[in-house]
Protein backbone atom coordinates (compact mmCIF):
# COMPACT_ATOMS: atom_id res chain seq x y z
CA UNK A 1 -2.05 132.53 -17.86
CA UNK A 2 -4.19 131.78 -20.79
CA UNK A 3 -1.78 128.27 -21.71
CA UNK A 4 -1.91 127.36 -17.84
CA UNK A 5 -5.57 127.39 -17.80
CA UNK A 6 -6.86 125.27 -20.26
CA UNK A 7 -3.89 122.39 -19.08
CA UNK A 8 -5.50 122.94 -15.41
CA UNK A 9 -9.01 122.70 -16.57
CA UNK A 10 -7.41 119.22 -18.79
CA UNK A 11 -5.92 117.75 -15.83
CA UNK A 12 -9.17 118.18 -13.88
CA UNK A 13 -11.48 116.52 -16.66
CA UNK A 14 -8.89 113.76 -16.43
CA UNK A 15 -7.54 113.09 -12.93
CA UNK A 16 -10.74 110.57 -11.75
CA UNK A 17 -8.55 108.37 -14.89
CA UNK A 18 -5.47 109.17 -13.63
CA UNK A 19 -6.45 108.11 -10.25
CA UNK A 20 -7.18 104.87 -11.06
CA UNK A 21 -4.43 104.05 -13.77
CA UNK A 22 -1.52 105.47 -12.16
CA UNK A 23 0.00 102.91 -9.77
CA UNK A 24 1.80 105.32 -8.02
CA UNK A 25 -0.97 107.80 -7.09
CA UNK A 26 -1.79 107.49 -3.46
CA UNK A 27 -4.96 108.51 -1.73
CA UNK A 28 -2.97 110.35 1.49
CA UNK A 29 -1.77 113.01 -1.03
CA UNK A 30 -3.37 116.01 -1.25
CA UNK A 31 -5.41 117.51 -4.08
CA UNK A 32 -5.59 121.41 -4.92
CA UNK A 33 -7.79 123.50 -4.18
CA UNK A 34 -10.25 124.08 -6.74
CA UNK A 35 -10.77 127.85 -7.91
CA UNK A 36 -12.52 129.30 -10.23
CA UNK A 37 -11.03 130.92 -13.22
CA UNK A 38 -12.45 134.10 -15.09
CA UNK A 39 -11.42 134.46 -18.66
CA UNK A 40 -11.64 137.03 -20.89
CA UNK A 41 -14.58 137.90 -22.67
CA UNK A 42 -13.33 137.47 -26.18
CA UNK A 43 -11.88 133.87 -24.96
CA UNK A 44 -14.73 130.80 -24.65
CA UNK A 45 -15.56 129.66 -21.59
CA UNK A 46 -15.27 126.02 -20.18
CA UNK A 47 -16.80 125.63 -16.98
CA UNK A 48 -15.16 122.52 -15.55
CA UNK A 49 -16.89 119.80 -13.66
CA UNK A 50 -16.58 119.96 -9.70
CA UNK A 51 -15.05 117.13 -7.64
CA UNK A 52 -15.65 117.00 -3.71
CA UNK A 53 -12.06 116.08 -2.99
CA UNK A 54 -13.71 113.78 0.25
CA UNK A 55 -16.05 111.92 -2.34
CA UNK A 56 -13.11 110.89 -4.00
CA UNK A 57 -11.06 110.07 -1.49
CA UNK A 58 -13.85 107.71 0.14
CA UNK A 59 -14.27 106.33 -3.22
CA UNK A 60 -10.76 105.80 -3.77
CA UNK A 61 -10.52 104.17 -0.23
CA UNK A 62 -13.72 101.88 -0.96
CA UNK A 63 -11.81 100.64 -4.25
CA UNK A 64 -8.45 100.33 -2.29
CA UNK A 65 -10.23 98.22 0.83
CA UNK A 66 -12.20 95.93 -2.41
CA UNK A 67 -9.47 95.41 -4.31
CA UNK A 68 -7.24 94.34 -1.23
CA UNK A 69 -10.85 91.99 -0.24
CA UNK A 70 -10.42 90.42 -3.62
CA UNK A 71 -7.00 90.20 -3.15
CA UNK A 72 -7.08 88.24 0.08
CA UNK A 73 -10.23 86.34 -0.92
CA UNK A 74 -8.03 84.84 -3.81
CA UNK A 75 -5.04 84.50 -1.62
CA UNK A 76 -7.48 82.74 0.76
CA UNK A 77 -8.94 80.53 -1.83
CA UNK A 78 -5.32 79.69 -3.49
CA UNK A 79 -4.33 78.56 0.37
CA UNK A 80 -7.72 76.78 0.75
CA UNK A 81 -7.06 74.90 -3.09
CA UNK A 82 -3.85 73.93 -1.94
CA UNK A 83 -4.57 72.79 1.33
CA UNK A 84 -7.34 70.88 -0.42
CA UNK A 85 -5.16 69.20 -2.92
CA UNK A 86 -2.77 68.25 -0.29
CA UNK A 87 -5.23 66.68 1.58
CA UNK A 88 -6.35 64.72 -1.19
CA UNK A 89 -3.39 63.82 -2.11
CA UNK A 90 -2.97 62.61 1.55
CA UNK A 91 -5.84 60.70 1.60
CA UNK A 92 -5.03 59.40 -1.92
CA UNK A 93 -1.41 57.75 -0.52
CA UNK A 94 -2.61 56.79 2.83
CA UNK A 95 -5.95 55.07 0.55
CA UNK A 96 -3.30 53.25 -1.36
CA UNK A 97 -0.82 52.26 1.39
CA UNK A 98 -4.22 50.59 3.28
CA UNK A 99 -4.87 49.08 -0.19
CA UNK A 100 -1.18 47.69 -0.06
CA UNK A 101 -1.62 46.81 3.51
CA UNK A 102 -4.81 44.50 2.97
CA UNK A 103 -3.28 43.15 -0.66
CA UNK A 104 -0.15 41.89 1.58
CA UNK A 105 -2.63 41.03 4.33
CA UNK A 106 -4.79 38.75 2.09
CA UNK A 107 -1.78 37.56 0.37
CA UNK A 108 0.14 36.50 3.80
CA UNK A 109 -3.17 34.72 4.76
CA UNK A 110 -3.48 33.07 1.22
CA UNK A 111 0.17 31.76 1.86
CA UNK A 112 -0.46 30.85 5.46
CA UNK A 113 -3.43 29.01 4.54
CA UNK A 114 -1.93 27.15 1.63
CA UNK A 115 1.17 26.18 3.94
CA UNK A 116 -1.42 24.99 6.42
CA UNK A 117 -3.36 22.86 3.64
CA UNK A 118 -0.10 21.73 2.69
CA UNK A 119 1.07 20.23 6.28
CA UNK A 120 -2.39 18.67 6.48
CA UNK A 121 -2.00 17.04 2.80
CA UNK A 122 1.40 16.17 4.23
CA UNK A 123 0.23 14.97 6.76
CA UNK A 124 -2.48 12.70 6.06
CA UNK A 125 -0.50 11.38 2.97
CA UNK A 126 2.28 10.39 5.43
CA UNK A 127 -0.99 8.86 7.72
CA UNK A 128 -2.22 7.35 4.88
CA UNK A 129 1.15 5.84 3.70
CA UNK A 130 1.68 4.81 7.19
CA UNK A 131 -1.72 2.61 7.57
CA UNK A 132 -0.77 1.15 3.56
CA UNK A 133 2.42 0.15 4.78
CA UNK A 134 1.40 -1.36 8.54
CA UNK A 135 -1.71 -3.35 6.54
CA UNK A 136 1.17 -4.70 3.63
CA UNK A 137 2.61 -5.82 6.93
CA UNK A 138 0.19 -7.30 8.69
CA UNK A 139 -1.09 -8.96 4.92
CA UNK A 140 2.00 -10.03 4.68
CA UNK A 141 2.61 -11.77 8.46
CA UNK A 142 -1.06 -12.91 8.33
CA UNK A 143 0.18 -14.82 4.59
CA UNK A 144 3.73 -16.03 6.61
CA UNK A 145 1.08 -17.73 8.93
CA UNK A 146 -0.98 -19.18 6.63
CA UNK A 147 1.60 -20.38 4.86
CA UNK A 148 3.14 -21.59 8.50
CA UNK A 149 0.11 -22.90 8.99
CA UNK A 150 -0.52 -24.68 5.74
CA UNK A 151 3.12 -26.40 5.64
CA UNK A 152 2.58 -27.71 9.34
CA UNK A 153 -1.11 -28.94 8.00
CA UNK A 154 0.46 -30.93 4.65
CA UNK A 155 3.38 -32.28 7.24
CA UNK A 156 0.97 -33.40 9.92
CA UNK A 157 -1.22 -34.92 6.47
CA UNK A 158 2.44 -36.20 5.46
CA UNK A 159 3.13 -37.75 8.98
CA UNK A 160 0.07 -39.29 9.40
CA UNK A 161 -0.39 -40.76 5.91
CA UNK A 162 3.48 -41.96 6.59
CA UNK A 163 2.19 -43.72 10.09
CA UNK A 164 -0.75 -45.09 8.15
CA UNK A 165 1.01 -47.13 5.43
CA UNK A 166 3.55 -48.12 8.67
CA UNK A 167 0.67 -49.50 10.22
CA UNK A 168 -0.63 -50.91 7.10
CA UNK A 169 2.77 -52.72 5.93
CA UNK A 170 3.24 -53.71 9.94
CA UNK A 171 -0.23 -55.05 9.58
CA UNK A 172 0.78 -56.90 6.38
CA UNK A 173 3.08 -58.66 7.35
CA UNK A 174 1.87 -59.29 10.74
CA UNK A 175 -0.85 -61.17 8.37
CA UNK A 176 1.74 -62.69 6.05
CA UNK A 177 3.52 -64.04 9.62
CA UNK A 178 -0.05 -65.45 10.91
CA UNK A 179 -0.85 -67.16 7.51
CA UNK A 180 2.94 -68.54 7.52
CA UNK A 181 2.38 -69.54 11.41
CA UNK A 182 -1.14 -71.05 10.76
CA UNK A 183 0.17 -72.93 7.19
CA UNK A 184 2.97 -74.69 9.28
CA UNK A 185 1.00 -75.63 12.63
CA UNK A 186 -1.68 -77.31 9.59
CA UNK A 187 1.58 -79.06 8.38
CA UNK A 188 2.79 -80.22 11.75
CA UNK A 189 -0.94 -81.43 12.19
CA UNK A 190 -1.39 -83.27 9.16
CA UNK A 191 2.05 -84.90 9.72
CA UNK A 192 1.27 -85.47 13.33
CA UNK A 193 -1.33 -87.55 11.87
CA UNK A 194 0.57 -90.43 10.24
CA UNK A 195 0.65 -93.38 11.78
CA UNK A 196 3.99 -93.98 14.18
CA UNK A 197 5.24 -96.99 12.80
CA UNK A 198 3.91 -96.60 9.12
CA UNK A 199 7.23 -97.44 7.10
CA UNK A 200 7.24 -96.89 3.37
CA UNK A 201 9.56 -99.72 2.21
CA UNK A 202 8.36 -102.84 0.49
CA UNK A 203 5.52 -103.75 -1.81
CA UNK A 204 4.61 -106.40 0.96
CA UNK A 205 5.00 -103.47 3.70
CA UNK A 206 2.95 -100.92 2.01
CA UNK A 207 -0.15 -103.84 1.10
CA UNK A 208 0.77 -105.08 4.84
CA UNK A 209 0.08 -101.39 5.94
CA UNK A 210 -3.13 -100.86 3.59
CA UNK A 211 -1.55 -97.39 2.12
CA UNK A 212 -2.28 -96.57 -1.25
CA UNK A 213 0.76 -93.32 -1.24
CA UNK A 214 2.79 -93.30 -4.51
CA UNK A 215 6.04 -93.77 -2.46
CA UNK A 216 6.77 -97.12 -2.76
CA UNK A 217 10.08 -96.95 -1.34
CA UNK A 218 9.98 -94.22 1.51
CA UNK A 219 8.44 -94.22 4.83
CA UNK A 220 7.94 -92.24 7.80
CA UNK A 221 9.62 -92.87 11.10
CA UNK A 222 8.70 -90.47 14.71
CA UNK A 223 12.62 -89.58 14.77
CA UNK A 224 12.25 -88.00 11.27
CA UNK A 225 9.56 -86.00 11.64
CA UNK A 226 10.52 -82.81 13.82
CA UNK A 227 13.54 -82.76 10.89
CA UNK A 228 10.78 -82.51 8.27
CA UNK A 229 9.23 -80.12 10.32
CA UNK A 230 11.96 -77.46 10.60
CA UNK A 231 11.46 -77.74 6.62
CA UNK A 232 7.82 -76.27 6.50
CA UNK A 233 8.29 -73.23 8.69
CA UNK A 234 6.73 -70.72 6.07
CA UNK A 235 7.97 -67.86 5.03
CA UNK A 236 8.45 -66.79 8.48
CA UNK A 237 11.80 -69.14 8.95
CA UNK A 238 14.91 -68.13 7.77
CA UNK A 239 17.31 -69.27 4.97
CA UNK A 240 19.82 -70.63 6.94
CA UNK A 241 17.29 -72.95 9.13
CA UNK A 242 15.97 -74.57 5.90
CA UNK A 243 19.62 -75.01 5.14
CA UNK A 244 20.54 -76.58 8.32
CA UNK A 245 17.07 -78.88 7.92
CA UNK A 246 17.94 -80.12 4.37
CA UNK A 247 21.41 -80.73 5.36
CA UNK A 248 19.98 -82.58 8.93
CA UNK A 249 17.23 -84.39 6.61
CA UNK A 250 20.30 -85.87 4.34
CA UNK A 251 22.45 -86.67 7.35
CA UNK A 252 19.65 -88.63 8.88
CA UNK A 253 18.81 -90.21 5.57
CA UNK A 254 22.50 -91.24 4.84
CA UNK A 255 22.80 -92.78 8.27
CA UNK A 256 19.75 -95.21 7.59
CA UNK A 257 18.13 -93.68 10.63
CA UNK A 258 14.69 -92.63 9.28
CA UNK A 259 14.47 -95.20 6.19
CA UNK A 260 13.96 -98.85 6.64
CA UNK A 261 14.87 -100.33 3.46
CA UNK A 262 14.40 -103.89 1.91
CA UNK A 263 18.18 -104.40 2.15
CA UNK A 264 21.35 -102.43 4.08
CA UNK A 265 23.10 -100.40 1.53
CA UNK A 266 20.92 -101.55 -1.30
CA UNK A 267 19.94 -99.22 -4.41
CA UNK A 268 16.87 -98.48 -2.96
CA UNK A 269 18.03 -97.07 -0.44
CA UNK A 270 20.16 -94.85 -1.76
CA UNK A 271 17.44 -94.06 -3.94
CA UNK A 272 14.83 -93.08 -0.90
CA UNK A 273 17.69 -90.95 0.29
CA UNK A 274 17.61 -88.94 -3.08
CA UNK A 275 14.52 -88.68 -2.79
CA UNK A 276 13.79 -87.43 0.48
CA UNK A 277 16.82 -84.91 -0.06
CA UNK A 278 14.78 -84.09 -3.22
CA UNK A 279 11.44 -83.56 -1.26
CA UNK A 280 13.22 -81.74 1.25
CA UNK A 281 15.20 -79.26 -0.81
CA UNK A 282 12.03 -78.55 -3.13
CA UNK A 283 10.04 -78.06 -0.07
CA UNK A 284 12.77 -76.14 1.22
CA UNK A 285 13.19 -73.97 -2.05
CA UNK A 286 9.06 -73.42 -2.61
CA UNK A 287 8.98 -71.90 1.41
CA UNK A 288 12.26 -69.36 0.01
CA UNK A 289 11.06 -68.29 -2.96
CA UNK A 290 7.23 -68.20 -0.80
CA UNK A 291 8.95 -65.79 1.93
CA UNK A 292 11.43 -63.53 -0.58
CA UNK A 293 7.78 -62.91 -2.49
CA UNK A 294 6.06 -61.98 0.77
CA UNK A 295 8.80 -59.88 2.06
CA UNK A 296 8.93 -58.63 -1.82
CA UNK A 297 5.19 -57.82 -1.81
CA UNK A 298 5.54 -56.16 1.38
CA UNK A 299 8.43 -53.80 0.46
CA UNK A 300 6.58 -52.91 -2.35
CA UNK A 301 3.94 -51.86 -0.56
CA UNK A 302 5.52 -50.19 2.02
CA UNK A 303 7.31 -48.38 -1.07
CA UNK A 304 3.88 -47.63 -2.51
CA UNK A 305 2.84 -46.56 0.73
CA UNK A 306 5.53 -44.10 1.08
CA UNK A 307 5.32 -42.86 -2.73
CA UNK A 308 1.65 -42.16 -2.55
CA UNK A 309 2.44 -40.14 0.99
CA UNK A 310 5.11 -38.47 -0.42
CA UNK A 311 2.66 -37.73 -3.48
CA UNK A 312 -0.09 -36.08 -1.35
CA UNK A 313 2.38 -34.00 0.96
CA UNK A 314 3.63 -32.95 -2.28
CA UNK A 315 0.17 -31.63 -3.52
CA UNK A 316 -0.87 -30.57 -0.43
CA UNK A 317 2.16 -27.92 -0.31
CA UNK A 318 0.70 -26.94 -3.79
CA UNK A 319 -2.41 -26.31 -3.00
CA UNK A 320 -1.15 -24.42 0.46
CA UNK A 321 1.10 -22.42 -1.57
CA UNK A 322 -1.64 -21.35 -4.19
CA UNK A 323 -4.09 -20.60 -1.86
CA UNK A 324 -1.44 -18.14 0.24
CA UNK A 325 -0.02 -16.71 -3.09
CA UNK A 326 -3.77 -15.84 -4.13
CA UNK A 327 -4.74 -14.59 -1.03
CA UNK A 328 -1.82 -12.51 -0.55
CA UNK A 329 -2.02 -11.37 -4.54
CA UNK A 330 -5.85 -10.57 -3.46
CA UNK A 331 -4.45 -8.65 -0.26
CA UNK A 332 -1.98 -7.15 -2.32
CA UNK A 333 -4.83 -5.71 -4.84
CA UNK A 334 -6.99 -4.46 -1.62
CA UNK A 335 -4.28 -2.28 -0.63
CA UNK A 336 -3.47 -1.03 -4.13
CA UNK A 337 -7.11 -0.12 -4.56
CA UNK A 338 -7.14 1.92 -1.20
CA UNK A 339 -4.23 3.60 -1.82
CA UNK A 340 -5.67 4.58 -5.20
CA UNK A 341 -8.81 5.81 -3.54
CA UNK A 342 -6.87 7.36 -0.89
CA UNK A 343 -5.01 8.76 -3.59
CA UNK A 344 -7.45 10.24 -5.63
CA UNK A 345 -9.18 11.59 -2.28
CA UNK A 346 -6.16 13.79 -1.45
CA UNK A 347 -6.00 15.26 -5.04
CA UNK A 348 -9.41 16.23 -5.13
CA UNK A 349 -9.26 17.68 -1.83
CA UNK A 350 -6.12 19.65 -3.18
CA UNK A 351 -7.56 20.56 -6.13
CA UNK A 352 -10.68 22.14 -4.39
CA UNK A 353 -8.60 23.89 -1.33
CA UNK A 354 -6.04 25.83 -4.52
CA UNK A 355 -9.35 27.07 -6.11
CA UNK A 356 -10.94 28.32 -3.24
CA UNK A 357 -7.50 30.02 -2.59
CA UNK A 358 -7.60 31.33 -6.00
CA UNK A 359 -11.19 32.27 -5.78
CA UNK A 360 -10.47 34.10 -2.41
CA UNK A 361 -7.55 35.95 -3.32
CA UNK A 362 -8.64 37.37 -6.46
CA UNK A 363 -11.53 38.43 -4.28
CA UNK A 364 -9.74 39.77 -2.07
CA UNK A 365 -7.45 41.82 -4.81
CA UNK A 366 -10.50 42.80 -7.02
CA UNK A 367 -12.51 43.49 -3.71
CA UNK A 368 -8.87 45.56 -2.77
CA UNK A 369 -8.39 47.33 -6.27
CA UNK A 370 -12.13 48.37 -6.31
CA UNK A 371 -11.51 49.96 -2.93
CA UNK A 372 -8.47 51.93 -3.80
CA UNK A 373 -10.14 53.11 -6.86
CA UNK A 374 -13.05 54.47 -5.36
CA UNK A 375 -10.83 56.36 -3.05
CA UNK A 376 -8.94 57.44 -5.40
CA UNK A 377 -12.09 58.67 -7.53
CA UNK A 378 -13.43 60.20 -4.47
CA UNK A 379 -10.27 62.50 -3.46
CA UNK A 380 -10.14 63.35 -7.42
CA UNK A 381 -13.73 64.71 -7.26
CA UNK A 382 -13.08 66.36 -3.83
CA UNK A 383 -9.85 67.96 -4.98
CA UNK A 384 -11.83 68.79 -8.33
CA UNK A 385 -14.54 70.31 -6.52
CA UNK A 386 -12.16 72.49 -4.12
């Protein structure tokens, strides 16, 4: 009795302890009575405290109920941290997958619109080439024409320079035949003239007939005298008719038929026949050589004629084909000058439509990347914050 009551009055001082360290105290069990213990009078006496056993258990319960609060508060805000994160990190992927979305977006268009700028470049290069090409060819007909047109000018120039000196050599020698024509009708005049029965023969003839010629031994008889005349046909006649005429003249001579002489057969007759066949085959030889140098003269003129023709076709094609081969070297320099414009037109134009690409798609990436990044910033701070 006196050991058990100082352990009782122990485990009463220290049970509100014990109730709260002990995990496996429970607030259903029971608690004993309390009673009150008399000791001895020699022994000291410890009055212990009192506990109301429903105080305790209400307080035990009220710890129990805030302790299982706290517990599911923490639970609760563990579920709600998780659920936050998740969600950020939702948000966070589907931020970046819209941020891959518009990158590939802006990209595709970038591509699509350089492919388009491309065809067009294409395009109007293969215009452009086109319209070079058809204007080389229509230079190039227009200087076939010219030249067509130049070559038919010199040969027209050529023909009609050709017809000119034709007309001029016709007309030469349609001159040279009039001035033969009018030399022998002045002949036949002047011989027409003579007397008909004037005889050149004797001394006493010729002072008998009052002449004063230097022929002493000749005269002229009507039978003789169309003879003589086939001799003075200018240079119009022809070789072979002088010919005939000498050899008539000395036929007629030999027979004694146009000479009268002092005696038949005599020396001076013979010698009036060498003389007119003298006269006649001078006269004869003076007309030849007058008619080769006419005809002569006339060739060379015609030859002239022709050379000088000949000359300015010649330059005329020379000047034709200069003038076409600078015009078509001047066409030929147009075209190279527009195609270097045109050129020049097209790289510019490329040059400006890949820097606005550029410009626009590093926009659009920075523009992109700034986007994701806030988002990314924001879930951080939300998840941070949760």
């Amino acid at each position: 009795m006196l050991l058990a009551a100082p352990l009782l009055s122990l485990s009463l001082v220290l049970h509100p302890a014990l109730m709260r360290t002990a995990p496996m105290h429970s607030a259903s069990m029971p608690l004993a009575p309390m009673r009150s213990v008399t000791f001895m009078a020699d022994q000291p006496t410890v009055e212990p405290p009192v506990y109301d056993v429903d105080e305790v258990q209400a307080g035990e319960a009220k710890a129990a109920a805030e302790a299982a609060a706290a517990k599911a508060a923490e639970e609760a805000a563990a579920v709600k941290a998780v659920e936050e994160a998740a969600a950020a990190k939702a948000a966070e992927e589907a931020a970046a997958a819209k941020a891959a979305e518009e990158a590939a977006a802006a990209a595709k268009a970038a591509e699509e619109a350089k492919a388009a700028k491309a065809a067009e470049e294409a395009k109007a290069k293969a215009a452009a080439e086109a319209a070079a090409a058809k204007a080389a060819e229509e230079a190039k007909a227009k200087a076939a024409a010219e030249a067509a047109a130049a070559k038919a000018a010199a040969e027209a120039a050529a023909k009609a320079a050709a017809e000119a000196a034709a007309a001029k050599a016709e007309a030469e020698a349609a001159a040279a035949a009039k001035a033969a024509e009018d030399a022998a009708a002045a002949e036949a005049a002047r011989q027409a003239t003579a007397p008909a029965g004037f005889v050149w023969g004797s001394t006493s003839a010729q002072a008998s007939a009052g002449s004063t010629s230097s022929h002493t031994e000749l005269g002229w008889r009507p039978s003789l005298m169309p003879v003589l005349r086939k001799c003075s046909d200018g240079p119009g006649g022809s070789g072979a008719r002088r010919a005939e005429a000498v050899k008539a003249v000395a036929a007629a001579v030999a027979a004694g038929s146009g000479v009268v002489a002092a005696g038949a057969g005599s020396e001076a007759g013979v010698a009036a026949a060498a003389q007119v066949a003298t006269m006649v085959a001078e006269r004869a030889a003076e007309s030849s050589v007058a008619a080769n140098a006419e005809a002569t003269r006339a060739e060379a003129a015609r030859a002239a004629a022709g050379r000088e023709a000949a000359a300015r076709v010649v330059a005329a094609r020379a000047v034709a084909a200069r003038v076409a081969a600078a015009r078509a070297a001047a066409r030929a320099e147009e075209a190279r000058a527009v195609a270097a414009v045109a050129e020049e037109a097209r790289a510019a134009a490329a040059t400006e439509v890949a820097t606005a690409t550029a410009v626009r798609a590093e926009g659009a990436t920075e523009g992109v990347a700034t986007a994701t990044a806030a988002r990314v910033e924001e879930a951080r701070v939300v998840a941070t914050a949760a």
